[in-house]
Protein backbone atom coordinates (compact mmCIF):
# COMPACT_ATOMS: atom_id res chain seq x y z
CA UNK A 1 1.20 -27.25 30.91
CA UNK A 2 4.14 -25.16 29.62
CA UNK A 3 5.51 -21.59 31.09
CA UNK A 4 7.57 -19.85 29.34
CA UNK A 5 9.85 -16.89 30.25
CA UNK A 6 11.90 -14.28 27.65
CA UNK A 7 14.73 -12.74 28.32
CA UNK A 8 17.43 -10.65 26.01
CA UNK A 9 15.76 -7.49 25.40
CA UNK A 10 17.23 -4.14 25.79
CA UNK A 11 17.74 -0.76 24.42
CA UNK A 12 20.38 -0.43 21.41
CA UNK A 13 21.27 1.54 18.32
CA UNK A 14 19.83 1.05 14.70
CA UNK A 15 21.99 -1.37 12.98
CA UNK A 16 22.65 -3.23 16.50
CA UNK A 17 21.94 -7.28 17.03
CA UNK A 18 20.19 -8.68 19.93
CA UNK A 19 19.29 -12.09 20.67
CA UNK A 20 16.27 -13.30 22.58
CA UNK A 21 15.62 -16.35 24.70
CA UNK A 22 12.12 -18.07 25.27
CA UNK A 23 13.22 -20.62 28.25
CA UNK A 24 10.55 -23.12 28.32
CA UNK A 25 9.63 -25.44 31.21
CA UNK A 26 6.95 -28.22 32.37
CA UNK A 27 5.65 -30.49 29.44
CA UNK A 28 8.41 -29.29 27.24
CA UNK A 29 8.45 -32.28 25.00
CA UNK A 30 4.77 -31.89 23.90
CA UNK A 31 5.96 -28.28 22.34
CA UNK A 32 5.83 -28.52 18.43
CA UNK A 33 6.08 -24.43 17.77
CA UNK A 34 7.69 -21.78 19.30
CA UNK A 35 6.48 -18.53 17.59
CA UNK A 36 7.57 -15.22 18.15
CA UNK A 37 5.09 -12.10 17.95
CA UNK A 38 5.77 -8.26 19.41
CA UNK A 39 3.26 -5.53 20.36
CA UNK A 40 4.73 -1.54 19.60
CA UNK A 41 2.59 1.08 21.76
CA UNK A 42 -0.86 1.50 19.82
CA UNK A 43 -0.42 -1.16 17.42
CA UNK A 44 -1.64 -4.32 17.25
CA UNK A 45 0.23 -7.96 18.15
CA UNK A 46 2.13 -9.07 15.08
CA UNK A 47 3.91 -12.03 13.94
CA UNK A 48 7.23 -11.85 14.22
CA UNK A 49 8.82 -15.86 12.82
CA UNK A 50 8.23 -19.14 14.27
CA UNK A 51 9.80 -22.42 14.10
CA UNK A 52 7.82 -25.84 13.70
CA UNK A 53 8.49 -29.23 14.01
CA UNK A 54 8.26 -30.92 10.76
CA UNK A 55 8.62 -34.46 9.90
CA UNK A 56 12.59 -35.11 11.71
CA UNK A 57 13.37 -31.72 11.54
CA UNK A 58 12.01 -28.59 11.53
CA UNK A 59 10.38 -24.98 9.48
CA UNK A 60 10.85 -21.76 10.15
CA UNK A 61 8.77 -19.15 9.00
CA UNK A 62 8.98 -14.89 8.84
CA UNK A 63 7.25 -12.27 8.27
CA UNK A 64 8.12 -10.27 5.49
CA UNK A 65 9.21 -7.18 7.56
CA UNK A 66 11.60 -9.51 9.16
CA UNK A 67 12.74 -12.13 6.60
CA UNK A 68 16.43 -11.80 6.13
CA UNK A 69 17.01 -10.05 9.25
CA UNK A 70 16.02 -12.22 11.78
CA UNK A 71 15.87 -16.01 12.65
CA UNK A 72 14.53 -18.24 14.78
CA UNK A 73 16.46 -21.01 16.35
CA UNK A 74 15.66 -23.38 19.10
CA UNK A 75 17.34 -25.77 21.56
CA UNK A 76 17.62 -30.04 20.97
CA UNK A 77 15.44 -30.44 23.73
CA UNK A 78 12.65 -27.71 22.34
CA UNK A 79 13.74 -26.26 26.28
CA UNK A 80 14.59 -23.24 25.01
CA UNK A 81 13.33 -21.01 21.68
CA UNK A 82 15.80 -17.98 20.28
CA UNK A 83 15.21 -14.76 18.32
CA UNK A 84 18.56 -13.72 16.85
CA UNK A 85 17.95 -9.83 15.41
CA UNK A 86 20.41 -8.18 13.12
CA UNK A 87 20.32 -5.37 11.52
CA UNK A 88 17.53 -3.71 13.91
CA UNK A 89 15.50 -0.55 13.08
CA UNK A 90 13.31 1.81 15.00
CA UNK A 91 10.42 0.07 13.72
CA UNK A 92 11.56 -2.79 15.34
CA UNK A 93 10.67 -1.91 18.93
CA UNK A 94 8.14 -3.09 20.72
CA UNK A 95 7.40 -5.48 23.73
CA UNK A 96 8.36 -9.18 22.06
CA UNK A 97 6.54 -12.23 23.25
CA UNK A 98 7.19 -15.75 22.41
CA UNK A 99 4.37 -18.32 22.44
CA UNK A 100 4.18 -22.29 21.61
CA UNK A 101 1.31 -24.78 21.22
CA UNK A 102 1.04 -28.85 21.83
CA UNK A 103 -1.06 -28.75 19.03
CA UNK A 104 0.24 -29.41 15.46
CA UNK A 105 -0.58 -26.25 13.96
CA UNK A 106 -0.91 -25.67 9.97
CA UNK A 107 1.83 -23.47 8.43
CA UNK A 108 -1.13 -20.58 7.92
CA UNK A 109 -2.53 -20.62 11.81
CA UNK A 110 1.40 -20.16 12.68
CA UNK A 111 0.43 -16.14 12.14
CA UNK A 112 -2.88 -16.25 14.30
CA UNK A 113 -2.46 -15.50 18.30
CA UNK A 114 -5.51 -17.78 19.12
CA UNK A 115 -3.29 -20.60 17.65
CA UNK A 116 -0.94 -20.64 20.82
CA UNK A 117 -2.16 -21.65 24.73
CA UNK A 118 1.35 -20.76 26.12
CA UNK A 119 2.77 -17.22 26.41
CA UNK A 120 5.53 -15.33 27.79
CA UNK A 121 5.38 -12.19 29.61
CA UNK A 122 7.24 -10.43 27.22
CA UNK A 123 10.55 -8.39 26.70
CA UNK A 124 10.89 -5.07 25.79
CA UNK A 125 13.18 -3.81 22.57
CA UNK A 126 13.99 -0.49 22.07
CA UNK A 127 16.04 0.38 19.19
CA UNK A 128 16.99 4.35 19.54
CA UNK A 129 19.69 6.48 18.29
């Protein structure tokens, strides 16, 4: 079993950076992806970027609302997942969740929800001017 708990989030101005921590604990060695996803009120859960263990190293992956923006870093250990956000907009807030999985998930699952047993409670990010 893994729990994981986000911190980071707050309330800042367009243009603003913020960076997010997923601390993970229990079987933290099993983790091979820590994904991030965020919820704004009355939309659905969307994929934010994830990072995957790949051969010695590791992928990252965005979505295209994202890509340039943000990245997605992670701790030696896999202990601990980041979100570093630059540049933020008012389309960027929303309640921000990170997830992982055991499994060894294909780059296209990385996207789907149902792909990750292990969630956060989520942190809130409000960008407002």
């Amino acid at each position: 079993q893994v729990q994981l708990r986000e911190s980071g989030g707050g309330l800042v101005q367009p243009g603003a950076s913020l960076r997010l921590s997923c601390a993970a604990s229990g079987r933290t060695s099993s983790i091979n992806a820590i994904t991030w996803f965020r919820q704004a009120p009355g939309k659905e859960r969307e994929f934010v970027g994830a990072i995957r263990r790949s051969g010695g190293g590791f992928m990252t992956y965005y979505s295209s609302s994202v890509k340039g923006r943000f990245s997605v870093s992670r701790d030696n250990g896999w202990n601990t997942g980041y979100l570093q956000m630059n540049r933020l907009e008012l389309e960027d807030t929303a309640l921000y969740y990170c997830a992982a999985t055991s499994g060894n998930p294909i780059a296209s699952s990385l996207r789907d929800a149902s792909t990750y047993p292990y969630w956060g409670q989520g942190t809130q990010v409000t960008v407002s001017s």
